[in-house]
PDB file of N, CA and C in Angstrom:
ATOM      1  N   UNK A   1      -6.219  14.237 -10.922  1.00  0.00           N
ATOM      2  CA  UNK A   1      -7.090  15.041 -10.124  1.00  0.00           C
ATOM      3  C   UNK A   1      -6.324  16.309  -9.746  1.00  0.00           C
ATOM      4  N   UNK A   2      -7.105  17.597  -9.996  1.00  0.00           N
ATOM      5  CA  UNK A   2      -6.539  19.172  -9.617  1.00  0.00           C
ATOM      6  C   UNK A   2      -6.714  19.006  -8.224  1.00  0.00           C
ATOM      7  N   UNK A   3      -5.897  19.304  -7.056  1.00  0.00           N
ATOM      8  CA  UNK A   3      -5.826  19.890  -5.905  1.00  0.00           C
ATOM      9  C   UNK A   3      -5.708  21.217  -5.824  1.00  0.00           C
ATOM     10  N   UNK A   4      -6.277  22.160  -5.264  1.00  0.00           N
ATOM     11  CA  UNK A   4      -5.775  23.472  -5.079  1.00  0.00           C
ATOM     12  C   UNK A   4      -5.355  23.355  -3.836  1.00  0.00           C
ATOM     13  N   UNK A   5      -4.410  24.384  -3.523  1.00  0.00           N
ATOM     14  CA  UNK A   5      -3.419  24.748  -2.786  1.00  0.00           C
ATOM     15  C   UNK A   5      -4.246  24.877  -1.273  1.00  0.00           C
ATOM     16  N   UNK A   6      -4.870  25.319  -1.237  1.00  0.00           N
ATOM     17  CA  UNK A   6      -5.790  24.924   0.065  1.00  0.00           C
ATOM     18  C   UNK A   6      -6.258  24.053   0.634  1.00  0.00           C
ATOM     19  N   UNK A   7      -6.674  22.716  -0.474  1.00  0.00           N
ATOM     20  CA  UNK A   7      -6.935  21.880   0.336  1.00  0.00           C
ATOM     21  C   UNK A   7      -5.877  20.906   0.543  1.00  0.00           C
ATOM     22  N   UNK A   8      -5.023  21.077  -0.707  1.00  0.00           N
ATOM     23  CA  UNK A   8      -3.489  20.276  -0.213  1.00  0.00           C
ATOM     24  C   UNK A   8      -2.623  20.301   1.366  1.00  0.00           C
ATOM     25  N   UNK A   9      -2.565  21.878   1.467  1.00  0.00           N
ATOM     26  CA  UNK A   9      -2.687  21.903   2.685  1.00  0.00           C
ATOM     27  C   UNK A   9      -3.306  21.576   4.040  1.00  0.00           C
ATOM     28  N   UNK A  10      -4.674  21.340   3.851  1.00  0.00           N
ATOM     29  CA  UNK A  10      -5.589  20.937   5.086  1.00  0.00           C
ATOM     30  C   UNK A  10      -5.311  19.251   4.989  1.00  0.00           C
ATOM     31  N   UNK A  11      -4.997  18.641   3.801  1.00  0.00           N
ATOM     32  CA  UNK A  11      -5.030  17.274   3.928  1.00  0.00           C
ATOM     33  C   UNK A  11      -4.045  16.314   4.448  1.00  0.00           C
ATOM     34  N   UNK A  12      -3.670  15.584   5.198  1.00  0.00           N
ATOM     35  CA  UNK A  12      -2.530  14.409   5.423  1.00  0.00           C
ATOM     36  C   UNK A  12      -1.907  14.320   4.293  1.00  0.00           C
ATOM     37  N   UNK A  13      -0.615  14.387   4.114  1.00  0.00           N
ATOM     38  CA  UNK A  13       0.462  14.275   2.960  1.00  0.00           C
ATOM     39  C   UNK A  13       0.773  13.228   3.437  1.00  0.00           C
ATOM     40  N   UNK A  14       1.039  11.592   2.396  1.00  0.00           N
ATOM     41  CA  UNK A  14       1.616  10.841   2.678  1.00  0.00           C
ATOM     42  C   UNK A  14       2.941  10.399   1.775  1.00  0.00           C
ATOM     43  N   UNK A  15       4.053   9.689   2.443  1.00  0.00           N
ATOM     44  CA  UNK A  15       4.798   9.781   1.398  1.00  0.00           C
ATOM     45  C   UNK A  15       4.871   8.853   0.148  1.00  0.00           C
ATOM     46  N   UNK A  16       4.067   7.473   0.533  1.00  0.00           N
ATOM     47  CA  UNK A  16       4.324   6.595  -0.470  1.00  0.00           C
ATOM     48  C   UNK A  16       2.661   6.400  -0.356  1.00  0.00           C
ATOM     49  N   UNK A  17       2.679   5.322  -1.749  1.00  0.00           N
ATOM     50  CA  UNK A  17       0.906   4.996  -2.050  1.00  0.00           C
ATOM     51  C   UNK A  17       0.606   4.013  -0.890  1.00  0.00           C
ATOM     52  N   UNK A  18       1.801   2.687  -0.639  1.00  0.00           N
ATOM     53  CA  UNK A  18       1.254   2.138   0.384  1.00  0.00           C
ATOM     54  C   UNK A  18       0.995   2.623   1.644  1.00  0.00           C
ATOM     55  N   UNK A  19       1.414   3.610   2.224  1.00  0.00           N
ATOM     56  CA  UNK A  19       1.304   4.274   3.164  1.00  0.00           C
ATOM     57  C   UNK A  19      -0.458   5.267   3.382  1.00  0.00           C
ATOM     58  N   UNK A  20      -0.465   5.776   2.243  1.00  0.00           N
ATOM     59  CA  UNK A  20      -2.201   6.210   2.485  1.00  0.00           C
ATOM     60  C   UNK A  20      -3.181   4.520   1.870  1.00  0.00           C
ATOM     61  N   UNK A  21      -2.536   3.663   1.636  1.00  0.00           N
ATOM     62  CA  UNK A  21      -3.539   2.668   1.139  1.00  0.00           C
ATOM     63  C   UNK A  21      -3.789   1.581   3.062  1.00  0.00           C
ATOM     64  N   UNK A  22      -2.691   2.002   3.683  1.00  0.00           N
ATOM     65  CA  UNK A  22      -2.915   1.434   4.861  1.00  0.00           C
ATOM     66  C   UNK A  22      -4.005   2.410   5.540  1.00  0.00           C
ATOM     67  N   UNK A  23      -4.524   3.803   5.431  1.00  0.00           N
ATOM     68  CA  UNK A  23      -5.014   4.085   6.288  1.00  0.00           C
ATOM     69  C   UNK A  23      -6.260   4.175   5.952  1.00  0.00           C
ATOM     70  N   UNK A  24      -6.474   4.239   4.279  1.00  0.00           N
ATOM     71  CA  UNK A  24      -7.823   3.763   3.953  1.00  0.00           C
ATOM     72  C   UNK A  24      -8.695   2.514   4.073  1.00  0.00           C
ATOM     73  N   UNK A  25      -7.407   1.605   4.366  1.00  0.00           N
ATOM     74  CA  UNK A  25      -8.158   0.197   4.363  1.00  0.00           C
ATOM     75  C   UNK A  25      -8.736   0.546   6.250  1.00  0.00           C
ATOM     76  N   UNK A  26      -8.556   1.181   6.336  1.00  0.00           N
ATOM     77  CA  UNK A  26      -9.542   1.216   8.124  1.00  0.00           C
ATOM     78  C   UNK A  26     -10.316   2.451   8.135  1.00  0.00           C
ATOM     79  N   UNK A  27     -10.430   3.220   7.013  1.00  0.00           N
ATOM     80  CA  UNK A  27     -11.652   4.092   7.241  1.00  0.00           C
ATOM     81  C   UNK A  27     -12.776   2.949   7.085  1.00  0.00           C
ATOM     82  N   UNK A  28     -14.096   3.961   7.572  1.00  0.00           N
ATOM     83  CA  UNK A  28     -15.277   3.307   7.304  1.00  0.00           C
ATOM     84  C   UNK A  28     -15.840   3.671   6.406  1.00  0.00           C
ATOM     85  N   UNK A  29     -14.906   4.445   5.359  1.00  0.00           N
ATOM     86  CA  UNK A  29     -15.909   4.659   4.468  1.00  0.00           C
ATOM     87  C   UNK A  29     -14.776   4.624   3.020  1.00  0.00           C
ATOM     88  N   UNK A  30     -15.194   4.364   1.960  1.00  0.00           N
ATOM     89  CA  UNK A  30     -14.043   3.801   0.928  1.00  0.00           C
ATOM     90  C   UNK A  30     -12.977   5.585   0.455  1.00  0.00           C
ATOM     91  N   UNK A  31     -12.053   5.332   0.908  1.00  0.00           N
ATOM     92  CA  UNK A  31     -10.931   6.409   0.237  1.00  0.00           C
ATOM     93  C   UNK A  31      -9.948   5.694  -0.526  1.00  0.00           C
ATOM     94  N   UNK A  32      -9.414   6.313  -1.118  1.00  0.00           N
ATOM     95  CA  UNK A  32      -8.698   6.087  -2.684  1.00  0.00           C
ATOM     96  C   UNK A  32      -7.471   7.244  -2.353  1.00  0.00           C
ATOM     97  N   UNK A  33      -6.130   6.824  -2.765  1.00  0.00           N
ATOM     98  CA  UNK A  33      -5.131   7.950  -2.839  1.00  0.00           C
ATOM     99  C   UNK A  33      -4.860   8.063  -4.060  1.00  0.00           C
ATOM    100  N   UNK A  34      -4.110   9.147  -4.035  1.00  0.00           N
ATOM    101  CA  UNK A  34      -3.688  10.096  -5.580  1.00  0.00           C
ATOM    102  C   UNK A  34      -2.414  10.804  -5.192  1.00  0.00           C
ATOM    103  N   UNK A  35      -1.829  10.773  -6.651  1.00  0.00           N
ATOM    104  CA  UNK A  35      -0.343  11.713  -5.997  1.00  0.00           C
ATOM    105  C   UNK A  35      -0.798  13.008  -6.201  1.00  0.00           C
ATOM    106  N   UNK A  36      -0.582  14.170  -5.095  1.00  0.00           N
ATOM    107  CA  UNK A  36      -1.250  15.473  -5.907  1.00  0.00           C
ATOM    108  C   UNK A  36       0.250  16.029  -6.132  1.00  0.00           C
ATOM    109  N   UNK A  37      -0.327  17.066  -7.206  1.00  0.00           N
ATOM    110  CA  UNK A  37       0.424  17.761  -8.688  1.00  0.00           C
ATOM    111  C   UNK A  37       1.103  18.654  -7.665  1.00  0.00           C
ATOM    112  N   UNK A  38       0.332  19.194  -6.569  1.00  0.00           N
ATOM    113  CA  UNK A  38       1.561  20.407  -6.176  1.00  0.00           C
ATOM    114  C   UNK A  38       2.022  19.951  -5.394  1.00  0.00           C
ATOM    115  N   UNK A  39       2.387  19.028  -3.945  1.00  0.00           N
ATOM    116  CA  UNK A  39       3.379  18.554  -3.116  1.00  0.00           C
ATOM    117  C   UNK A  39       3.688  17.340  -3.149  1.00  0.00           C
ATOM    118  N   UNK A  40       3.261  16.506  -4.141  1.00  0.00           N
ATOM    119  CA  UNK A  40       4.187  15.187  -5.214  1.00  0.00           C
ATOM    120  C   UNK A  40       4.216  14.304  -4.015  1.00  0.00           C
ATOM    121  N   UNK A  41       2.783  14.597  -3.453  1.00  0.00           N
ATOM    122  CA  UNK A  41       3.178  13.419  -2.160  1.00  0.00           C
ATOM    123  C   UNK A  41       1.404  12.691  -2.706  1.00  0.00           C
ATOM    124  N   UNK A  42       1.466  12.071  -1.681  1.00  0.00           N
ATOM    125  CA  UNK A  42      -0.049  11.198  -1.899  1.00  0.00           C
ATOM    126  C   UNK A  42      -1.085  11.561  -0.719  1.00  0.00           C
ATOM    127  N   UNK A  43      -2.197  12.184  -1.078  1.00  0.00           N
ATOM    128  CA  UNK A  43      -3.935  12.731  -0.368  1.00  0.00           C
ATOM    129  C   UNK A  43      -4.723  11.127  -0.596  1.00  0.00           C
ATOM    130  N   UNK A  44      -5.544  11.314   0.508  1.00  0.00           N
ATOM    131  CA  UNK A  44      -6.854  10.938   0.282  1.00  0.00           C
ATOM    132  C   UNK A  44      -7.678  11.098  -0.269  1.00  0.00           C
ATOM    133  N   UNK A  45      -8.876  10.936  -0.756  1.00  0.00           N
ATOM    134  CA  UNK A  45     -10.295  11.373  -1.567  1.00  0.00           C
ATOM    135  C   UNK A  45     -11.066  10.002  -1.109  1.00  0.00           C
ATOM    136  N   UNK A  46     -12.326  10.605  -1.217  1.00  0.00           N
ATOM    137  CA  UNK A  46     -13.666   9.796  -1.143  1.00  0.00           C
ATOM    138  C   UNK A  46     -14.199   9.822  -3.027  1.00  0.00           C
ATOM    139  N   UNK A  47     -13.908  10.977  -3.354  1.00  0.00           N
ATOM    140  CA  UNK A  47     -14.241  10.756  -5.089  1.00  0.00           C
ATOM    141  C   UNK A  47     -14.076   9.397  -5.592  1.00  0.00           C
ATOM    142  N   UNK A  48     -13.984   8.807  -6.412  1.00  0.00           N
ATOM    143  CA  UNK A  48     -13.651   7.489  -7.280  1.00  0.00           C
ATOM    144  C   UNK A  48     -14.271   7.883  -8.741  1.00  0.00           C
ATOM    145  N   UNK A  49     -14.811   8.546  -9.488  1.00  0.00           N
ATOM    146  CA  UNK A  49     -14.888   8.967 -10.935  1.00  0.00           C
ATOM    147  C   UNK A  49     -13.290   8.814 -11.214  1.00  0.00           C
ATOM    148  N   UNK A  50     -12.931   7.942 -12.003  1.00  0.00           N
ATOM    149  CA  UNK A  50     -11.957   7.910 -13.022  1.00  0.00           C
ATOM    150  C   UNK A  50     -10.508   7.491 -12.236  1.00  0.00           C
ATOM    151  N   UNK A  51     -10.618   7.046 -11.039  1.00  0.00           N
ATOM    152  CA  UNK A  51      -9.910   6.506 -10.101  1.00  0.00           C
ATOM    153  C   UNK A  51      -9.647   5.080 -10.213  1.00  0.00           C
ATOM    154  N   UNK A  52      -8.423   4.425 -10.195  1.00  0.00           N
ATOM    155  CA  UNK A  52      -8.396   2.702 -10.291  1.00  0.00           C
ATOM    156  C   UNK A  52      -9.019   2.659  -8.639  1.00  0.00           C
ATOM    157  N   UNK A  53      -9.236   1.431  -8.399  1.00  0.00           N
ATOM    158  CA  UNK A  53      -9.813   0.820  -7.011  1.00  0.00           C
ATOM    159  C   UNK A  53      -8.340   0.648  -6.543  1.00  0.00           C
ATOM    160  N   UNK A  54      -8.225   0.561  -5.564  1.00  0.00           N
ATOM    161  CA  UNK A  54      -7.141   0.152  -4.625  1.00  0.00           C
ATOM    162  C   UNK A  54      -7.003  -1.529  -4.201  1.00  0.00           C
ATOM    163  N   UNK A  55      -5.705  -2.120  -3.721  1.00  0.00           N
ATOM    164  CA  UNK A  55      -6.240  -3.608  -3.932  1.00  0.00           C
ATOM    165  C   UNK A  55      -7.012  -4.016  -3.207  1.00  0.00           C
ATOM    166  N   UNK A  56      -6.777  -3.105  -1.567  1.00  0.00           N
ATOM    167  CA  UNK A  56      -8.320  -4.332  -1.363  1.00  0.00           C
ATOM    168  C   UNK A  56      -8.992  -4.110  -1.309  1.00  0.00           C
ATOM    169  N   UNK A  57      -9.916  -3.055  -2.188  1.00  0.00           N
ATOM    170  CA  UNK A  57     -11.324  -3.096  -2.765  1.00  0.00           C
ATOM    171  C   UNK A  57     -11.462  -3.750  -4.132  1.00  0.00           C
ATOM    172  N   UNK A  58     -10.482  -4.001  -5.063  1.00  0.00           N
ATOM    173  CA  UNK A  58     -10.644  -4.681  -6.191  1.00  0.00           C
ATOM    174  C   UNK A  58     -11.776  -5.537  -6.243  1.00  0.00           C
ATOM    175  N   UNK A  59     -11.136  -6.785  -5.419  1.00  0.00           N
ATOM    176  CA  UNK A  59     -12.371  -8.138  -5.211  1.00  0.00           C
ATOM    177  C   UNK A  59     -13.874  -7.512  -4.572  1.00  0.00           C
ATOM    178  N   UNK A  60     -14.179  -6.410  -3.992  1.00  0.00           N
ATOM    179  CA  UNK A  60     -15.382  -6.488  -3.189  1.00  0.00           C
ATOM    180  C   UNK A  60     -16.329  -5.522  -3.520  1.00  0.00           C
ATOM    181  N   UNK A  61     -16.025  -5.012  -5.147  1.00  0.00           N
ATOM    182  CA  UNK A  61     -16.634  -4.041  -5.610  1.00  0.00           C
ATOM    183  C   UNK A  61     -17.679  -4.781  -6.825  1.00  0.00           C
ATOM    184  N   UNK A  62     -18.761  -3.847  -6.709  1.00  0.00           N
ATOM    185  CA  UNK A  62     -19.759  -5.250  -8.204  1.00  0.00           C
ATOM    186  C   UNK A  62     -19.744  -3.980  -9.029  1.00  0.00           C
ATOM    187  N   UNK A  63     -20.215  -5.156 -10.807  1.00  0.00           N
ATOM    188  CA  UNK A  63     -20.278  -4.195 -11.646  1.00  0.00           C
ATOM    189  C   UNK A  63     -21.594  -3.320 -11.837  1.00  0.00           C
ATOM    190  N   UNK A  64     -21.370  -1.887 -11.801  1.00  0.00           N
ATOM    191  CA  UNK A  64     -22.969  -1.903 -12.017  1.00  0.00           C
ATOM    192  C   UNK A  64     -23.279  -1.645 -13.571  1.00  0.00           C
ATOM    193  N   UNK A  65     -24.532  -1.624 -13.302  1.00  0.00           N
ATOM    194  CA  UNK A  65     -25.367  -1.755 -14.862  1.00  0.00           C
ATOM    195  C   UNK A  65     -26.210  -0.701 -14.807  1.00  0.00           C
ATOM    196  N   UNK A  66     -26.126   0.512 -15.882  1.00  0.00           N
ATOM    197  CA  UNK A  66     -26.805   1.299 -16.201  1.00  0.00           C
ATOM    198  C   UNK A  66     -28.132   0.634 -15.754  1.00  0.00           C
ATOM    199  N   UNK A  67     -28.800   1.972 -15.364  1.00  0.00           N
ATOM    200  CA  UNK A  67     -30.916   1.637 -14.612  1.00  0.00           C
ATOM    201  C   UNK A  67     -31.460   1.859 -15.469  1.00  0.00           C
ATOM    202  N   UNK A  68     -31.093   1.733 -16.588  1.00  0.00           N
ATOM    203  CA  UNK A  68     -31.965   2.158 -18.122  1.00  0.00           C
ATOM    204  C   UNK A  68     -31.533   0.840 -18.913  1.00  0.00           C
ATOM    205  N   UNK A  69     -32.510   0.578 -20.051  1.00  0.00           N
ATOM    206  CA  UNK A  69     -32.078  -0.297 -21.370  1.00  0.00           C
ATOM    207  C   UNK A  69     -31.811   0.779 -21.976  1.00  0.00           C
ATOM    208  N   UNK A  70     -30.667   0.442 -22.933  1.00  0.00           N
ATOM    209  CA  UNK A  70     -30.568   1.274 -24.230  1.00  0.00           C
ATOM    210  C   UNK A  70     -31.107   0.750 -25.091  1.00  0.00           C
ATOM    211  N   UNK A  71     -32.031   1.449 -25.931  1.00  0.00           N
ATOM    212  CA  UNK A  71     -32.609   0.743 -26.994  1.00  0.00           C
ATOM    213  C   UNK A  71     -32.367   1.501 -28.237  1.00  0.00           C
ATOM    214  N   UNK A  72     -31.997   0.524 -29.092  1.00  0.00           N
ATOM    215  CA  UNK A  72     -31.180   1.247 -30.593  1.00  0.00           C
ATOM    216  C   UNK A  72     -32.156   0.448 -31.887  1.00  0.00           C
ATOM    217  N   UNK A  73     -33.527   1.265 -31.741  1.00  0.00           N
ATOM    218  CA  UNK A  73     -34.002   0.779 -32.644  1.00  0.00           C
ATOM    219  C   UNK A  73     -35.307   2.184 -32.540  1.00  0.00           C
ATOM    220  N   UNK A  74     -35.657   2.501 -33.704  1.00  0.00           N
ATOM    221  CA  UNK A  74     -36.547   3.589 -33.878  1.00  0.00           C
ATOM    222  C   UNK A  74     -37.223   3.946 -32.995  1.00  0.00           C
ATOM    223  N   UNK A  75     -37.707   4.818 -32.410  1.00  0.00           N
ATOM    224  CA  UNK A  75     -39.089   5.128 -31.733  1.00  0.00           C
ATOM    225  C   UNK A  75     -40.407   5.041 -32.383  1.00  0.00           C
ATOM    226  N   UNK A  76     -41.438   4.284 -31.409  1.00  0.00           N
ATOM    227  CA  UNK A  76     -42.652   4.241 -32.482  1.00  0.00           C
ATOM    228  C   UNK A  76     -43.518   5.239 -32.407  1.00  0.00           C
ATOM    229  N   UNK A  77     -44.018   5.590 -33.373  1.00  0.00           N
ATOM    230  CA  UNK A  77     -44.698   6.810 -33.564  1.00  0.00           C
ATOM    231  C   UNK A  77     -45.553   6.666 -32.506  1.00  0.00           C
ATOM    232  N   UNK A  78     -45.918   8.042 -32.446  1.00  0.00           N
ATOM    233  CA  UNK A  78     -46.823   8.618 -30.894  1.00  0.00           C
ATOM    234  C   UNK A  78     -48.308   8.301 -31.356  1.00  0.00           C
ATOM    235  N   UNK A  79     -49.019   8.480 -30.446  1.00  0.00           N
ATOM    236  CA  UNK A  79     -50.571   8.070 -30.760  1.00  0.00           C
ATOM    237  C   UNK A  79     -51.318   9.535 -31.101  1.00  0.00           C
ATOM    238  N   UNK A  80     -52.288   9.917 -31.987  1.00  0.00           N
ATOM    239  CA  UNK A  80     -52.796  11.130 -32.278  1.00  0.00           C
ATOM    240  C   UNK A  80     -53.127  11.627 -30.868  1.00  0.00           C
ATOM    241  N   UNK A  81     -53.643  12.811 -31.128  1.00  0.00           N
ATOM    242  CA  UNK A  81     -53.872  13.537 -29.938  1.00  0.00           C
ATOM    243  C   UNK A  81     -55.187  13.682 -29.788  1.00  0.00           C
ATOM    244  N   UNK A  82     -55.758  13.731 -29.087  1.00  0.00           N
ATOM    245  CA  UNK A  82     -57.415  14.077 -28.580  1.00  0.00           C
ATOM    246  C   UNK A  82     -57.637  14.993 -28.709  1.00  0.00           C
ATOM    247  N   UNK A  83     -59.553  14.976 -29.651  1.00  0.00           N
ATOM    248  CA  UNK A  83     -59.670  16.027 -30.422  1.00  0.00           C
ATOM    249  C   UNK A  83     -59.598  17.819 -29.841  1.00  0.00           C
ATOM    250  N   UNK A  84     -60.420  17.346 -28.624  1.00  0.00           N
ATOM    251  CA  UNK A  84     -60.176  18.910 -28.002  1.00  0.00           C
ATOM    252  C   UNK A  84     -58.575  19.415 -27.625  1.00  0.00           C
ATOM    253  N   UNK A  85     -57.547  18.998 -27.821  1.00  0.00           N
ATOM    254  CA  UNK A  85     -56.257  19.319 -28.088  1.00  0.00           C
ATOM    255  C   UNK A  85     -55.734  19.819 -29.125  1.00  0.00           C
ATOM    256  N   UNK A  86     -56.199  18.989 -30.204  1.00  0.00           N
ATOM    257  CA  UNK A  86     -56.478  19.708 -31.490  1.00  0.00           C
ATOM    258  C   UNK A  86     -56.731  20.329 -31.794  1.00  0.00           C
ATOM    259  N   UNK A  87     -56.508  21.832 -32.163  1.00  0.00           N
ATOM    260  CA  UNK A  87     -57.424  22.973 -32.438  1.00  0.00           C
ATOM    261  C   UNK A  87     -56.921  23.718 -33.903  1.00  0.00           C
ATOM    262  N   UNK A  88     -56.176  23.150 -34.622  1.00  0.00           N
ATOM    263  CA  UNK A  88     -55.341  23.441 -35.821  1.00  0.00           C
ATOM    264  C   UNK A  88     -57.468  23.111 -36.945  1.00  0.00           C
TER     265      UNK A  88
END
């Protein structure tokens, strides 16, 4: 994850992972740490795209399942169109 220099600054620098993993486990709302690239220390985030879970959210997270079927088989042809649509 890119940090820019601004918000590195506004954020709590911690020095080790267990150290921001203690203070997420008492937010109320799920944060995740990361080492950021410019002060090689460890931030918070609420993000999780492409983030491991932390351990103790491991166990209490479900899998989800795409809200769609994928379906991998032809589409069936469409139904003609009604004649006044037709004007060819």
């Amino acid at each position: 994850m890119r940090t820019r220099l601004g918000i590195c600054r506004r954020k709590q620098p911690f020095a080790s992972e267990e150290a921001a993993l203690r203070i997420a486990a008492q937010a109320p709302f799920p944060l995740r740490p990361y080492r950021c690239e410019l002060c090689r220390q460890f931030h918070l985030t609420s993000r999780t795209k492409g983030l491991r879970l932390p351990r103790f959210e491991a166990g209490t997270q479900e899998v989800r399942k795409p809200p769609y079927n994928v379906v991998k088989t032809a589409p069936k042809s469409l139904p003609p169109l009604p004649a006044s649509l037709n004007a060819s």
